[in-house]
C-alpha atoms as a PDB file:
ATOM      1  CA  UNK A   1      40.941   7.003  76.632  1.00  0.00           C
ATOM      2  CA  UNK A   2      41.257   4.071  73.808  1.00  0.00           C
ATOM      3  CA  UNK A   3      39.487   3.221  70.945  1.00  0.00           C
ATOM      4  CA  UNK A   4      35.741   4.253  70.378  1.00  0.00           C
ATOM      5  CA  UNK A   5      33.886   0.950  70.745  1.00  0.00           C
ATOM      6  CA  UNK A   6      33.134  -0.801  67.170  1.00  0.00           C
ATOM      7  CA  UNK A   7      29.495  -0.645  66.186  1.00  0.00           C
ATOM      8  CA  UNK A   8      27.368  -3.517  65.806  1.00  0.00           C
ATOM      9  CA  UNK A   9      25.179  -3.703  62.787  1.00  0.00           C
ATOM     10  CA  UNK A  10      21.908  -5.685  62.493  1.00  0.00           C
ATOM     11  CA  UNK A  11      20.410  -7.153  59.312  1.00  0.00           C
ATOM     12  CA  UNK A  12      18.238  -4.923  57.793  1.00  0.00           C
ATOM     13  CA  UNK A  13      19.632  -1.673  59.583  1.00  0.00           C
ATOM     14  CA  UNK A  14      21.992   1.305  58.897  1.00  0.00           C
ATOM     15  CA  UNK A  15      23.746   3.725  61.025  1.00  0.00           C
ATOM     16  CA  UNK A  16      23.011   7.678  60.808  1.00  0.00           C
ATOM     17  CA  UNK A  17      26.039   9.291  60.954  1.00  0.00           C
ATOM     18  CA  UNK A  18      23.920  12.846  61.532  1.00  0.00           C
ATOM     19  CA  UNK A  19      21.727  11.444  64.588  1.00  0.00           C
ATOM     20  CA  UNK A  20      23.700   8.598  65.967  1.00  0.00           C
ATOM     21  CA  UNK A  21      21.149   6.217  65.736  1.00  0.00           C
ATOM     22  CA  UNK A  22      20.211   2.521  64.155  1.00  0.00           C
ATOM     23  CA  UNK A  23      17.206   2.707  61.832  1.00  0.00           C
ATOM     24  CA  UNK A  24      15.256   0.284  59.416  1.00  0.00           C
ATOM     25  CA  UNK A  25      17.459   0.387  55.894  1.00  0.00           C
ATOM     26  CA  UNK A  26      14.273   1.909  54.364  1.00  0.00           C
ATOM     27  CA  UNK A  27      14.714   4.926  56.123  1.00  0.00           C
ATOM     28  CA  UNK A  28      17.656   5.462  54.072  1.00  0.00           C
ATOM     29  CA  UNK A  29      18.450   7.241  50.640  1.00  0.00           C
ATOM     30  CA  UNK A  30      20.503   4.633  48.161  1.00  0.00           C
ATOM     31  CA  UNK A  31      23.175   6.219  46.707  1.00  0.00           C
ATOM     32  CA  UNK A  32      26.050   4.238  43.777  1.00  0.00           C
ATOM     33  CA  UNK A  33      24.563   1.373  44.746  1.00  0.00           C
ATOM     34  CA  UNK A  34      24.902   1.801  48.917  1.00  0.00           C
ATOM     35  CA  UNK A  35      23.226   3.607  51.410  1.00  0.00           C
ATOM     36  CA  UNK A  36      23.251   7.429  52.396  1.00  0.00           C
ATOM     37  CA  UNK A  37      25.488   7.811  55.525  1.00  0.00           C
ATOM     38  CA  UNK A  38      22.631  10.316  56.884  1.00  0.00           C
ATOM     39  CA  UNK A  39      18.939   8.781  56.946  1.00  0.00           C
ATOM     40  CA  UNK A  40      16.205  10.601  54.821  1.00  0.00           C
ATOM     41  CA  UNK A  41      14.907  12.803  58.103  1.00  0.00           C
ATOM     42  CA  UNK A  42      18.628  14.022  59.034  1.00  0.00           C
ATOM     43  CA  UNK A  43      19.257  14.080  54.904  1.00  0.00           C
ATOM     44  CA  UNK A  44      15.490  16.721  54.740  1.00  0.00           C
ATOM     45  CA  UNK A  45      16.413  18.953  58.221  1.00  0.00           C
ATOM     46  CA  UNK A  46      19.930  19.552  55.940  1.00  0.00           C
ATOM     47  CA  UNK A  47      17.998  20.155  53.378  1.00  0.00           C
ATOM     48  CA  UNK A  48      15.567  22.845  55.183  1.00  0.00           C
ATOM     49  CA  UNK A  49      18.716  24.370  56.742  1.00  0.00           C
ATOM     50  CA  UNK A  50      20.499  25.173  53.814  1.00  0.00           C
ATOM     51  CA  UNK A  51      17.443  26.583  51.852  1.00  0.00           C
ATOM     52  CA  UNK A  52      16.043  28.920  54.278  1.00  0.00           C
ATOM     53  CA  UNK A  53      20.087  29.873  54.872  1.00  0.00           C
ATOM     54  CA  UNK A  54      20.480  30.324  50.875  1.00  0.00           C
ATOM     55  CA  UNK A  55      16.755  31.205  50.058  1.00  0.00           C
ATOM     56  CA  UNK A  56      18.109  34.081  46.949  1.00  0.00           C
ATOM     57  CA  UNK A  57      20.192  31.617  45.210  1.00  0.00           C
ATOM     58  CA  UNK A  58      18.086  28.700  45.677  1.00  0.00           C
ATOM     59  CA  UNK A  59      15.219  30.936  43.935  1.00  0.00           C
ATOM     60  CA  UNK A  60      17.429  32.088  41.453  1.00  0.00           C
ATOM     61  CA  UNK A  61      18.533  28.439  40.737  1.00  0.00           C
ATOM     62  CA  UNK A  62      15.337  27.152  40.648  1.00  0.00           C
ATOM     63  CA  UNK A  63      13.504  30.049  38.728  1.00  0.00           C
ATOM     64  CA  UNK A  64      16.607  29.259  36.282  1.00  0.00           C
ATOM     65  CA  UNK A  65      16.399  25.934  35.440  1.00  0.00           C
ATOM     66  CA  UNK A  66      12.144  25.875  35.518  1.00  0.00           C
ATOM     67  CA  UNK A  67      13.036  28.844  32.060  1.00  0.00           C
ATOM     68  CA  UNK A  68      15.076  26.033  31.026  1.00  0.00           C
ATOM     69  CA  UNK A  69      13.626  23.144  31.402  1.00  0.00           C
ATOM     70  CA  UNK A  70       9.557  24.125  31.314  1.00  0.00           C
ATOM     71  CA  UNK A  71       7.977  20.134  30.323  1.00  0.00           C
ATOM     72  CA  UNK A  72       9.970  18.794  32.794  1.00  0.00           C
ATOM     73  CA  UNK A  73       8.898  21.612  35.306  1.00  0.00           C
ATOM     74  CA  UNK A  74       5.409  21.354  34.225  1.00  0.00           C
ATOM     75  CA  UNK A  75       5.501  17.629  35.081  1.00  0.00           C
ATOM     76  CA  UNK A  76       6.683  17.770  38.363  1.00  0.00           C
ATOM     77  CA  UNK A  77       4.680  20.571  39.156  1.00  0.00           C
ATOM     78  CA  UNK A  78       1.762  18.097  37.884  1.00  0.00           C
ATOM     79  CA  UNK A  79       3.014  15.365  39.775  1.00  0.00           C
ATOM     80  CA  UNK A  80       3.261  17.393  43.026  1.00  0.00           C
ATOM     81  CA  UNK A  81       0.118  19.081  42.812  1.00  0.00           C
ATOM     82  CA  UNK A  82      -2.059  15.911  42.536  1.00  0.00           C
ATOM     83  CA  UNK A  83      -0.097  13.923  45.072  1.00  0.00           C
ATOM     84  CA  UNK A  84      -0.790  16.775  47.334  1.00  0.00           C
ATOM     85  CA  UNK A  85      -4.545  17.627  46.185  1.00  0.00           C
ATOM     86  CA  UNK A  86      -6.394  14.691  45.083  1.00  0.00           C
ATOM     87  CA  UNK A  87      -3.075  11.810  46.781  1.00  0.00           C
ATOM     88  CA  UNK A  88      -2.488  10.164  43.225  1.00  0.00           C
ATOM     89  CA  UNK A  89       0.023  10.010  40.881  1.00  0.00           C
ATOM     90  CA  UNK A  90      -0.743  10.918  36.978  1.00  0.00           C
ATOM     91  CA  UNK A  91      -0.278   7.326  36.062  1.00  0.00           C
ATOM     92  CA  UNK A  92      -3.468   7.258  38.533  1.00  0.00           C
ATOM     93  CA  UNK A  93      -4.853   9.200  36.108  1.00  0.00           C
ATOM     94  CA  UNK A  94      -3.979   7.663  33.412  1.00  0.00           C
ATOM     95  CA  UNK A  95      -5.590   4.542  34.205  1.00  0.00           C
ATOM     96  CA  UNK A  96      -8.495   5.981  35.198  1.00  0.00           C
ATOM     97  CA  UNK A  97      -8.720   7.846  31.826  1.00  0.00           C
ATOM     98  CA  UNK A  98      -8.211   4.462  30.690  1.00  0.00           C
ATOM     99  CA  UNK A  99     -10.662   3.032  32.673  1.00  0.00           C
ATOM    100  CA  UNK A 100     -13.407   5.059  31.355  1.00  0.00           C
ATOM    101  CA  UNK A 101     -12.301   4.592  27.671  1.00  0.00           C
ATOM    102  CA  UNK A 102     -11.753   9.074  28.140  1.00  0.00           C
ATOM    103  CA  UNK A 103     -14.991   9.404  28.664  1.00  0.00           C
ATOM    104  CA  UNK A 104     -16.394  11.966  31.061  1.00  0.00           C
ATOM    105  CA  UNK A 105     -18.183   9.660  33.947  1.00  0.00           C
ATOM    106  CA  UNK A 106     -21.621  11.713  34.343  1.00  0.00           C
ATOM    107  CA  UNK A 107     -22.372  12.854  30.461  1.00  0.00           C
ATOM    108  CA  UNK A 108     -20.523   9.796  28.790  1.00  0.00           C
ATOM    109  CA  UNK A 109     -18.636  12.586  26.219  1.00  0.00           C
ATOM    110  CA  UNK A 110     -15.385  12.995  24.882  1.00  0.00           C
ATOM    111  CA  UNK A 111     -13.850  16.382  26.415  1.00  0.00           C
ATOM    112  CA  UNK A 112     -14.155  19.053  23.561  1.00  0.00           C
ATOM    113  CA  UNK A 113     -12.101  22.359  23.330  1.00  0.00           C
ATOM    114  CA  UNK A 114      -8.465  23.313  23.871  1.00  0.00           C
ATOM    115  CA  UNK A 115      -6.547  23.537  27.419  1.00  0.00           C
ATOM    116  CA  UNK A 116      -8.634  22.750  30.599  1.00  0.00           C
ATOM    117  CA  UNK A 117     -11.750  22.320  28.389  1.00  0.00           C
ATOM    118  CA  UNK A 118     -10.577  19.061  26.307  1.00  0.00           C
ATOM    119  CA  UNK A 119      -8.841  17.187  29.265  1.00  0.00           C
ATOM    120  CA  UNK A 120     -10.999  15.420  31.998  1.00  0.00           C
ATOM    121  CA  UNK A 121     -10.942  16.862  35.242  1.00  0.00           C
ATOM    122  CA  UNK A 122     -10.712  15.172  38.887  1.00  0.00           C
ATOM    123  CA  UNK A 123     -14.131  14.932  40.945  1.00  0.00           C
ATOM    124  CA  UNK A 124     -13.366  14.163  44.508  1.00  0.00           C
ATOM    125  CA  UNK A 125     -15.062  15.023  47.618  1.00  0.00           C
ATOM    126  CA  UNK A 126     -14.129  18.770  48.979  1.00  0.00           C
ATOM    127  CA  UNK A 127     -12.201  18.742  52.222  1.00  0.00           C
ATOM    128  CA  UNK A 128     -10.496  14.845  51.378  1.00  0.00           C
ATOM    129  CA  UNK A 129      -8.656  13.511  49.216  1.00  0.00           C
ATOM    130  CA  UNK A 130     -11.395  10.945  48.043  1.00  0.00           C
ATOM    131  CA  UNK A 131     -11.460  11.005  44.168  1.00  0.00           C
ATOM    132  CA  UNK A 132     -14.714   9.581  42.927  1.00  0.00           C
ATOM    133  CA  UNK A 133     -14.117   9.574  38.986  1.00  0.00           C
ATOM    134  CA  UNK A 134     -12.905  12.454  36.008  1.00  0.00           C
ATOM    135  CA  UNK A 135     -15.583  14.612  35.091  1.00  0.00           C
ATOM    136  CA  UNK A 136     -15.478  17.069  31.379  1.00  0.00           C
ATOM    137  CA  UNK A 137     -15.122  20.514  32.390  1.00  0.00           C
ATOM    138  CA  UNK A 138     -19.102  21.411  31.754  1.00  0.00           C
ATOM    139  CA  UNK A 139     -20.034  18.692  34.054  1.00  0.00           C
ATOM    140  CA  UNK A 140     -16.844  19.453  36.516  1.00  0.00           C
ATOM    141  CA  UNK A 141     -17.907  23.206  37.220  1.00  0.00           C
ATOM    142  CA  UNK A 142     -21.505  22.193  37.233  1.00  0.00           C
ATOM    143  CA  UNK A 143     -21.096  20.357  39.990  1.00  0.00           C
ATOM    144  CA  UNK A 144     -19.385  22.617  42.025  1.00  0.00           C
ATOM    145  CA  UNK A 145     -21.724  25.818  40.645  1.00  0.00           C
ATOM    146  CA  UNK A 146     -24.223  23.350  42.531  1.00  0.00           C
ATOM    147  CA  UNK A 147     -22.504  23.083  45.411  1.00  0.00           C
ATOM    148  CA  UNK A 148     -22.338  19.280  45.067  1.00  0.00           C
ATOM    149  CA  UNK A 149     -26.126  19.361  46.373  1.00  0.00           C
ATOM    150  CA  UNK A 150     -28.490  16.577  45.251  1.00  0.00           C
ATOM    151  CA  UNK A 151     -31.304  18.619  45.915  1.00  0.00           C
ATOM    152  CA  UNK A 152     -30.509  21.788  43.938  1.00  0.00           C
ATOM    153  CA  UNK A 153     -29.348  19.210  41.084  1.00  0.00           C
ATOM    154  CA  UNK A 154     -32.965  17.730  41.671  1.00  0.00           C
ATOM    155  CA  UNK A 155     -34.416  21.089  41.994  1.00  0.00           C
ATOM    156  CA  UNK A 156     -33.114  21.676  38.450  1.00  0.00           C
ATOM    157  CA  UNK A 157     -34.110  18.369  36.425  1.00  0.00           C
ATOM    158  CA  UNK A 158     -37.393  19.022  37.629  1.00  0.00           C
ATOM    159  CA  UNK A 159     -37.236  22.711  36.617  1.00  0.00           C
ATOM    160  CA  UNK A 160     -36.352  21.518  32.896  1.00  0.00           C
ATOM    161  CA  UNK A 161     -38.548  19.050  32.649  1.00  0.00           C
ATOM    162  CA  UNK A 162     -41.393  21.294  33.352  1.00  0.00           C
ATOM    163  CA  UNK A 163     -40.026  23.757  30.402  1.00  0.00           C
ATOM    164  CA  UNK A 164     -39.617  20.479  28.279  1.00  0.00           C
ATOM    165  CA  UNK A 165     -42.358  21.439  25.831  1.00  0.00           C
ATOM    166  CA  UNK A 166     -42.763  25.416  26.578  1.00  0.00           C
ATOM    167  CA  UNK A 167     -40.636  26.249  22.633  1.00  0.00           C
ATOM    168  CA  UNK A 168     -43.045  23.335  21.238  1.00  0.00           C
ATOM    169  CA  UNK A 169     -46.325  24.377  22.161  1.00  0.00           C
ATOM    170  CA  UNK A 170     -45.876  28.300  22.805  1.00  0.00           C
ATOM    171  CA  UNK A 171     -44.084  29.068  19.795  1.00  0.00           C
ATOM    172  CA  UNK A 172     -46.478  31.741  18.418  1.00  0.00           C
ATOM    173  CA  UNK A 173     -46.714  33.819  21.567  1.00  0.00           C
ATOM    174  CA  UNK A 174     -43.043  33.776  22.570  1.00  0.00           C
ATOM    175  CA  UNK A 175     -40.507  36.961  21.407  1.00  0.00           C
ATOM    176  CA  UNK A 176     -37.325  35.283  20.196  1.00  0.00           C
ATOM    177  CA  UNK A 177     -34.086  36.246  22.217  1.00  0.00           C
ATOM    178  CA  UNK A 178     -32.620  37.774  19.596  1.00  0.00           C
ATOM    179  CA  UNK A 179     -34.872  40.073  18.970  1.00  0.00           C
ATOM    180  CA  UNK A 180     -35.029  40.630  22.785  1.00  0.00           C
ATOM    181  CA  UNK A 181     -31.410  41.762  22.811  1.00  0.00           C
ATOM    182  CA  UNK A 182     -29.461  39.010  24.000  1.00  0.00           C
ATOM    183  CA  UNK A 183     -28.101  38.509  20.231  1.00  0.00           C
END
């Protein structure tokens, strides 16, 4: 039989032990300061294979160390969710908070309250990931209570601004809420 025939390495490519093949170096994880004998897609279908063989214990492991570690799992969950959502990162984020001196884009306020209501919130365009700019939370749920509709938002200015002066001039003849019942 003899000796398996040496392989023949090109600049700028690595062997997969797992699939046999010659890829691009890139497609490679770096490990001490080399490169993964398996290449990242061989390295994930391991991956896959062993958690849906192990699924208990990898829950248990993971359910573990998120009790243990809850900043660090509340940044990766972060991290994750926007990549996957809205496809940027929180330094995204950041610089677009930044950007708009933390600001909300359409009323030009700080964010006021505590949790979701004193942070700016992501706009982007339903069904994309297309982020147009970070909106407070009044103006955030606005727009989606709207449905995102220019008319309806129209609709409503105009619907104000025909009230405008309705406390000013009918004060006399109007009941006051309170006394009305709504408190």
């Amino acid at each position: 039989m003899g000796r398996p025939p040496i392989p023949t390495y090109t600049v700028g490519m690595h062997h997969c032990i797992k699939c046999g093949k010659d890829k691009p170096v890139a497609d490679f994880h770096p490990r001490n300061g080399k490169l993964s004998s398996p290449c990242k897609n061989c390295h994930r279908a391991k991956a896959r294979e062993y958690i849906k063989n192990n699924r208990e214990r990898k829950n248990t492991s993971t359910m573990a160390w998120r009790r243990s570690n809850p900043e660090a799992a509340r940044a990766i969950y972060r991290r994750t969710y926007m990549k996957i959502h809205y496809g940027m990162t929180p330094e995204d984020y950041e610089r677009m908070c930044k950007k708009q001196k933390g600001l909300c884009a359409s009323c030009h306020e700080v964010p006021a309250g505590k949790g979701p209501n004193g942070k700016l919130h992501i706009d982007h365009i339903h069904g994309t990931k297309i982020v147009r700019e970070l909106l407070c939370y009044g103006c955030n749920i606005s727009l989606g209570f709207l449905r995102e509709s220019l008319a309806k938002i129209d609709a409503l200015a105009v619907y104000l601004r025909g009230h405008q002066n309705l406390a000013k001039t009918a004060n006399s003849n109007l009941i006051p809420f309170s006394k009305v019942g709504g408190g």
